[in-house]
C-alpha atoms as a PDB file:
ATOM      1  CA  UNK A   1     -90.051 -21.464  14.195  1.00  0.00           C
ATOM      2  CA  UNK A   2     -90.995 -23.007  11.222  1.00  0.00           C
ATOM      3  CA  UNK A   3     -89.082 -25.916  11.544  1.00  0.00           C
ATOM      4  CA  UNK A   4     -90.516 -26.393  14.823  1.00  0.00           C
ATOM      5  CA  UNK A   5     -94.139 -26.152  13.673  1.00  0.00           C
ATOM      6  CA  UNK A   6     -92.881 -29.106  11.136  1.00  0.00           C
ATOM      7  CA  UNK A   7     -91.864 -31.684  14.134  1.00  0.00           C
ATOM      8  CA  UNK A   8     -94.515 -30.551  16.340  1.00  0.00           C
ATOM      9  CA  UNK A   9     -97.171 -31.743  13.511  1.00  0.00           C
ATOM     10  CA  UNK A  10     -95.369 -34.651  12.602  1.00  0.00           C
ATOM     11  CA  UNK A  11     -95.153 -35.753  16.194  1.00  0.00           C
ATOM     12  CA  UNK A  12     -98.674 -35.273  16.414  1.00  0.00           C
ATOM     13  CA  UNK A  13     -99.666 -37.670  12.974  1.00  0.00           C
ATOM     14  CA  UNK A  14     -97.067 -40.411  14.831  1.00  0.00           C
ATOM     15  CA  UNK A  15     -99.036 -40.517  17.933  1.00  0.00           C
ATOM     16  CA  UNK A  16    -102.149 -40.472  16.334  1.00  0.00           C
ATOM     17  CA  UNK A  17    -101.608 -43.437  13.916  1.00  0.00           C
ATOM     18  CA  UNK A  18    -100.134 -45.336  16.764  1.00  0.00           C
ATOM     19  CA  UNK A  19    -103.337 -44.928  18.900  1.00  0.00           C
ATOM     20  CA  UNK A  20    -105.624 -45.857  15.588  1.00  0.00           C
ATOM     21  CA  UNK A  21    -103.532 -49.053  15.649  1.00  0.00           C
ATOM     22  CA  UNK A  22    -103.765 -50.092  18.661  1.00  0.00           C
ATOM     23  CA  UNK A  23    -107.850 -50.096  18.575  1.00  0.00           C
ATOM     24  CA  UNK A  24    -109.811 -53.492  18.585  1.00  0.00           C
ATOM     25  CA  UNK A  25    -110.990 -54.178  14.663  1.00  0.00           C
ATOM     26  CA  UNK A  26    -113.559 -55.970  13.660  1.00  0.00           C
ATOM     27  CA  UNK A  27    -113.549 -59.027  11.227  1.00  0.00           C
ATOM     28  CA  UNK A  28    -115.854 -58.604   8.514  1.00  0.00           C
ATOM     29  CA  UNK A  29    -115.948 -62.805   8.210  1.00  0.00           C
ATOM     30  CA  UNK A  30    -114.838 -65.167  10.739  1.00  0.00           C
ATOM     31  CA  UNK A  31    -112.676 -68.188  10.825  1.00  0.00           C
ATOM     32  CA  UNK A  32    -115.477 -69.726  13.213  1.00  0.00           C
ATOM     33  CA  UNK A  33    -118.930 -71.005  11.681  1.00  0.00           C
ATOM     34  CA  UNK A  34    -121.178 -69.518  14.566  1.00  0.00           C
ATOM     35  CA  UNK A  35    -124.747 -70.678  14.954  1.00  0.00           C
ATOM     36  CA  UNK A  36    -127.429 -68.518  16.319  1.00  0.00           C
ATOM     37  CA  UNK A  37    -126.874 -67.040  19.950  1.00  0.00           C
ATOM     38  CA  UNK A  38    -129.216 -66.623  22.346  1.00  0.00           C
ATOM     39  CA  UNK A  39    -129.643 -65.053  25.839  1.00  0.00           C
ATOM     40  CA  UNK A  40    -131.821 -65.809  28.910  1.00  0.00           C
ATOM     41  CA  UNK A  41    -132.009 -63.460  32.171  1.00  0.00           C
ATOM     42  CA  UNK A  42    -132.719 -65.490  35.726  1.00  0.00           C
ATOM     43  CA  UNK A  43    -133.500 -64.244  38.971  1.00  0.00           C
ATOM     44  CA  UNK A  44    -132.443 -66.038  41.805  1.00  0.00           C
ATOM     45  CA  UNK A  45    -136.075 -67.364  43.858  1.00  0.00           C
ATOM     46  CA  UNK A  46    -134.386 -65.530  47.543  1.00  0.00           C
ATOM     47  CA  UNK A  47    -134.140 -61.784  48.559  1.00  0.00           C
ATOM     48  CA  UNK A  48    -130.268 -60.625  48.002  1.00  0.00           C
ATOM     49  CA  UNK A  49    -129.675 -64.281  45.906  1.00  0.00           C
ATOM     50  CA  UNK A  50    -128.283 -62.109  42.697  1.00  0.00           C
ATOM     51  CA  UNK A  51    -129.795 -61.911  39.007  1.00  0.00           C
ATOM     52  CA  UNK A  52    -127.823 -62.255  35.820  1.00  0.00           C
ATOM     53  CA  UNK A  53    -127.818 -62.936  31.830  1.00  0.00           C
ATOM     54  CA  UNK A  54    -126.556 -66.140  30.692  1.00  0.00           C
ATOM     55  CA  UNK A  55    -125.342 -65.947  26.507  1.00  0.00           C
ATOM     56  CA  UNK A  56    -125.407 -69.072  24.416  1.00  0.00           C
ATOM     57  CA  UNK A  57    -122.995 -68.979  21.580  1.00  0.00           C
ATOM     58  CA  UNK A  58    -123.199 -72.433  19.251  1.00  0.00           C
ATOM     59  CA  UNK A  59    -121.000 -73.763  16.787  1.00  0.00           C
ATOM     60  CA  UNK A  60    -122.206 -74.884  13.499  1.00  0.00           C
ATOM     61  CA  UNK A  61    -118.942 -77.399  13.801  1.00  0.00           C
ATOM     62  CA  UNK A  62    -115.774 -77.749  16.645  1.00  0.00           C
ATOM     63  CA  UNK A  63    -113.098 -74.668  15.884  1.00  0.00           C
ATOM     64  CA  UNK A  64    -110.650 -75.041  13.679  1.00  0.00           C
ATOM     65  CA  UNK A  65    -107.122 -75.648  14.572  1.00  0.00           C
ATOM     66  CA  UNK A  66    -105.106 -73.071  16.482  1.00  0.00           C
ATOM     67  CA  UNK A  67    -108.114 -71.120  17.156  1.00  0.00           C
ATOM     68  CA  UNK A  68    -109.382 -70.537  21.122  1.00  0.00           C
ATOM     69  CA  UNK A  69    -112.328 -69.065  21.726  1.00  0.00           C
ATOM     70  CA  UNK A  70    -111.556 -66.121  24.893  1.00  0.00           C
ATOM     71  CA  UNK A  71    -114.148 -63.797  26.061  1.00  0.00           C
ATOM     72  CA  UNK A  72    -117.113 -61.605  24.552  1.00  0.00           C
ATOM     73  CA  UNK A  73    -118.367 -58.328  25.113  1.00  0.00           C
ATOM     74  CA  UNK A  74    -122.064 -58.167  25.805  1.00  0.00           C
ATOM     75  CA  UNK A  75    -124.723 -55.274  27.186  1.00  0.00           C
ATOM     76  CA  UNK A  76    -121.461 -52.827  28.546  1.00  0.00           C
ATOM     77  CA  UNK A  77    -119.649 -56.061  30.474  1.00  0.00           C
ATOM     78  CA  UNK A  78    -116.907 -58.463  29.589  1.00  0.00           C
ATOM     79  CA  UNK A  79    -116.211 -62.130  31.030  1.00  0.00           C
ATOM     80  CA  UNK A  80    -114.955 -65.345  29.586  1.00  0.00           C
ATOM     81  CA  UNK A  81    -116.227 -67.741  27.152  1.00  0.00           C
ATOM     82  CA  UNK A  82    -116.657 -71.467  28.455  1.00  0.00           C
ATOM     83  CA  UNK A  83    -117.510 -74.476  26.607  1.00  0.00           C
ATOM     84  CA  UNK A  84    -120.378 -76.264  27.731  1.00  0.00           C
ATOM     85  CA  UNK A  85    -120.260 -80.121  27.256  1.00  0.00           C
ATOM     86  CA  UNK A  86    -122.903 -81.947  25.551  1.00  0.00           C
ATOM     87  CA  UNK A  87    -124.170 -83.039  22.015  1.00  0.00           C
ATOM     88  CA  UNK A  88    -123.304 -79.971  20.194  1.00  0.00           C
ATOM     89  CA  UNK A  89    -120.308 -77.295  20.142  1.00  0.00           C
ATOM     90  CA  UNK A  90    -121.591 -74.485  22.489  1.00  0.00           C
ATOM     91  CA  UNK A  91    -120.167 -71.939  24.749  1.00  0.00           C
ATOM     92  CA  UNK A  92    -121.861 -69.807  27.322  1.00  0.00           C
ATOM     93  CA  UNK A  93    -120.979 -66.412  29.058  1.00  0.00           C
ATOM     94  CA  UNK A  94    -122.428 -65.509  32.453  1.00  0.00           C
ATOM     95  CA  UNK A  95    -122.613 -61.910  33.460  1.00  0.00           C
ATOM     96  CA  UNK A  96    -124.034 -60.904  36.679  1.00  0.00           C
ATOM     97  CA  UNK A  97    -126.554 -58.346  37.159  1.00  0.00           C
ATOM     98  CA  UNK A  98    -127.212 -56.052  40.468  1.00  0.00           C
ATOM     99  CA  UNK A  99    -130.798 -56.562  40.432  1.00  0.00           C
ATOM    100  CA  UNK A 100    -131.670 -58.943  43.308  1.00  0.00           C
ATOM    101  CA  UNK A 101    -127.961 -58.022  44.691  1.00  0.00           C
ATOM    102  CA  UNK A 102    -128.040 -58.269  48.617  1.00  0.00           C
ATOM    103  CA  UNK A 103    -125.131 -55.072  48.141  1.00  0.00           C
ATOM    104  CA  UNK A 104    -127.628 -53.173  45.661  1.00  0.00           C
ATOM    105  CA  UNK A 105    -130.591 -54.393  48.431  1.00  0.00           C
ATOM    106  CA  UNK A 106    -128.275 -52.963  51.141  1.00  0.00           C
ATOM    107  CA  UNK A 107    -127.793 -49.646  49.384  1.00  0.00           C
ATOM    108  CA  UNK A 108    -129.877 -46.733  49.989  1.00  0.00           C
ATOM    109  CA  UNK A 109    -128.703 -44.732  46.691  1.00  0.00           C
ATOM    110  CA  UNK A 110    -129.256 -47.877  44.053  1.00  0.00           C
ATOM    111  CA  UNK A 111    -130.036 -45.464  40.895  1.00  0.00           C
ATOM    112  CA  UNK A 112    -126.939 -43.084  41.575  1.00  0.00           C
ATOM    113  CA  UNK A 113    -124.804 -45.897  42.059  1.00  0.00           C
ATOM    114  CA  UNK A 114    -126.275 -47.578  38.620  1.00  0.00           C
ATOM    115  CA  UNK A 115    -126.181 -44.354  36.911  1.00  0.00           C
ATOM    116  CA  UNK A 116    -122.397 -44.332  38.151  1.00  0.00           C
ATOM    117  CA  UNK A 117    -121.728 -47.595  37.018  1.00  0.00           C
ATOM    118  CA  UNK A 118    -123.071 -47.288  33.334  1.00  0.00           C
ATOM    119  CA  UNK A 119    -120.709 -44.219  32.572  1.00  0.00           C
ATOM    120  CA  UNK A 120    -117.826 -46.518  33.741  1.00  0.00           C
ATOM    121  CA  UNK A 121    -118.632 -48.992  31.621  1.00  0.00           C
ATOM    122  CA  UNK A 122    -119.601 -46.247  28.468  1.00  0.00           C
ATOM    123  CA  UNK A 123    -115.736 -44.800  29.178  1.00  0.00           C
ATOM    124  CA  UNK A 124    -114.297 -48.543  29.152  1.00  0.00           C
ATOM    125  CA  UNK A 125    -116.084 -50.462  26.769  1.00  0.00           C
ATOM    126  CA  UNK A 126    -114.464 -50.859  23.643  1.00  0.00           C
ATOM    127  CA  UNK A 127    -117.269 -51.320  21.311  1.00  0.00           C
ATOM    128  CA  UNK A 128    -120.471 -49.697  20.436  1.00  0.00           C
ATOM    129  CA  UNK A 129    -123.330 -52.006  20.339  1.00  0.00           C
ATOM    130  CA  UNK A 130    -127.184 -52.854  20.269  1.00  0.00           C
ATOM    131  CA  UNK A 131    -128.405 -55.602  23.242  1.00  0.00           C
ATOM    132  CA  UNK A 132    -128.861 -58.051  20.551  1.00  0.00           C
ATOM    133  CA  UNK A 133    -125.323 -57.395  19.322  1.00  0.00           C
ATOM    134  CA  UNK A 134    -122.124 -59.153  21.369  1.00  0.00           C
ATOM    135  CA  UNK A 135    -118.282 -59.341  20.312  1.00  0.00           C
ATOM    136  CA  UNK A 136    -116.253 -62.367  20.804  1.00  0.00           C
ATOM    137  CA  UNK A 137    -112.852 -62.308  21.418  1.00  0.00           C
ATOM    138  CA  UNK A 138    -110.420 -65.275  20.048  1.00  0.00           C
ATOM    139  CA  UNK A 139    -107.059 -66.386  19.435  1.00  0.00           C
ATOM    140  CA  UNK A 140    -105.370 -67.388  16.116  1.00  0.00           C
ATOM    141  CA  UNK A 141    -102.094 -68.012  17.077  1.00  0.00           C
ATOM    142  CA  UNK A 142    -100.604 -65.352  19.137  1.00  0.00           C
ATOM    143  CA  UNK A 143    -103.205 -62.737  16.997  1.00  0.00           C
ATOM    144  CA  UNK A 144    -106.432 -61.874  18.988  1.00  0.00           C
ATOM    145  CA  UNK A 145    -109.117 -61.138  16.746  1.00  0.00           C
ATOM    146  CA  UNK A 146    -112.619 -59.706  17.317  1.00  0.00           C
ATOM    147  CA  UNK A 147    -115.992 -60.167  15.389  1.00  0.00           C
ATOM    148  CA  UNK A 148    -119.185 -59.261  15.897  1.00  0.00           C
ATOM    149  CA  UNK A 149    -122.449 -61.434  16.712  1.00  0.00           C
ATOM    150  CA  UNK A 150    -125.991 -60.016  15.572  1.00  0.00           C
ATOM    151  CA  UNK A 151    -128.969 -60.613  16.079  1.00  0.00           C
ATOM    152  CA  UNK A 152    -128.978 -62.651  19.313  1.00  0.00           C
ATOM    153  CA  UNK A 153    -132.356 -63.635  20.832  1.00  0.00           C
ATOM    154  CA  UNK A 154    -133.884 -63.099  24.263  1.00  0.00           C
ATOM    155  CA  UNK A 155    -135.603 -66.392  25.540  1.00  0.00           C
ATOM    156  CA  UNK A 156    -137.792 -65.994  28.836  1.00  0.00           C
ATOM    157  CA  UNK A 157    -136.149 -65.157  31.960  1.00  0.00           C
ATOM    158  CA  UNK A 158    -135.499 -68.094  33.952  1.00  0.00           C
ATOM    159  CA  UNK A 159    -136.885 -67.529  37.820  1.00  0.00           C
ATOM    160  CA  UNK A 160    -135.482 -70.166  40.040  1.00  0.00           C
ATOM    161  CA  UNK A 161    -137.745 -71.472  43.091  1.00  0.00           C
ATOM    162  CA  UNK A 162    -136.708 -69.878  46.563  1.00  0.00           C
ATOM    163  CA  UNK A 163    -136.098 -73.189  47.898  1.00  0.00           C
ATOM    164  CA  UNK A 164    -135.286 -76.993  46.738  1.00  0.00           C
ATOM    165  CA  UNK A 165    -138.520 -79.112  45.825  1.00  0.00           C
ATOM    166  CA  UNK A 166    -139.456 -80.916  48.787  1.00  0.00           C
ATOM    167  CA  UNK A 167    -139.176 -84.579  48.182  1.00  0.00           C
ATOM    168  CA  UNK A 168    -142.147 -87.073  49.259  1.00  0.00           C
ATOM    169  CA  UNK A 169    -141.159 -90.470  49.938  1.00  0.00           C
ATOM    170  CA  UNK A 170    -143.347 -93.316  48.916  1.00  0.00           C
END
């Protein structure tokens, strides 16, 4: 009984240092020289035309060899990182919201289904964070490495018109 008591505990310290491994860690300092982020909310200007959060990420300079910026976790949602072309290095993440929805308009139970969706996302989401707080995902090699971005600021929401500026001719 004894001996069984023995491999039952030592089967129980294997699994449990194989599930601590397999968590996402945090860098403390990152390989990438990020510049300050920044988020903006927009409403679409027609009933049912959606809502969403855009986040700007910067780069102080381009990445450095055989790194590849992924994806980044943001306000209990995931989605890809793309690079947005222009004068500096910057990538953007879009996440959609379900305010101004047509399916959330449609729906007669819109707080039970949003109270539904945060504990999803509370069970799935790997990381604990503030709203100012986001983690991006890269690649260094075959390695995928995680670190944290503070301290990101909220610029006004953006509220597009319901309908194209009319144009006058001359």
């Amino acid at each position: 009984m004894k001996v069984f008591k023995i491999v039952l505990f030592g089967i129980g310290i294997l699994i449990g240092l194989t599930s601590c491994s397999s968590a996402q860690k945090l860098l403390k300092t990152s390989p990438i020289s990020f510049g300050d982020a920044y988020c903006q909310s927009w409403v679409a200007g027609i009933q049912g035309g959606g809502s969403g959060i855009n986040l700007f990420i910067p780069l102080r300079t381009e990445l450095p060899k055989g790194v590849q910026l992924d994806s980044v976790y943001f306000r209990g949602q995931v989605t890809n990182l793309k690079r947005i072309e222009g004068n500096e290095v910057m990538y953007a993440a879009y996440f959609r919201t379900e305010y101004n929805d047509l399916k959330s308009l449609e729906s007669n139970d819109i707080k039970e289904k949003k109270n539904h969706k945060s504990q999803m996302h509370n069970q799935e989401f790997p990381f604990e964070l503030e709203d100012t707080e986001c983690v991006v995902t890269f690649k260094k090699g075959i390695e995928t490495m995680y670190f944290k971005i503070e301290n990101i600021t909220q610029k006004p929401s953006e509220h597009y018109p319901s309908a194209p500026p009319n144009k006058q001719q001359d």
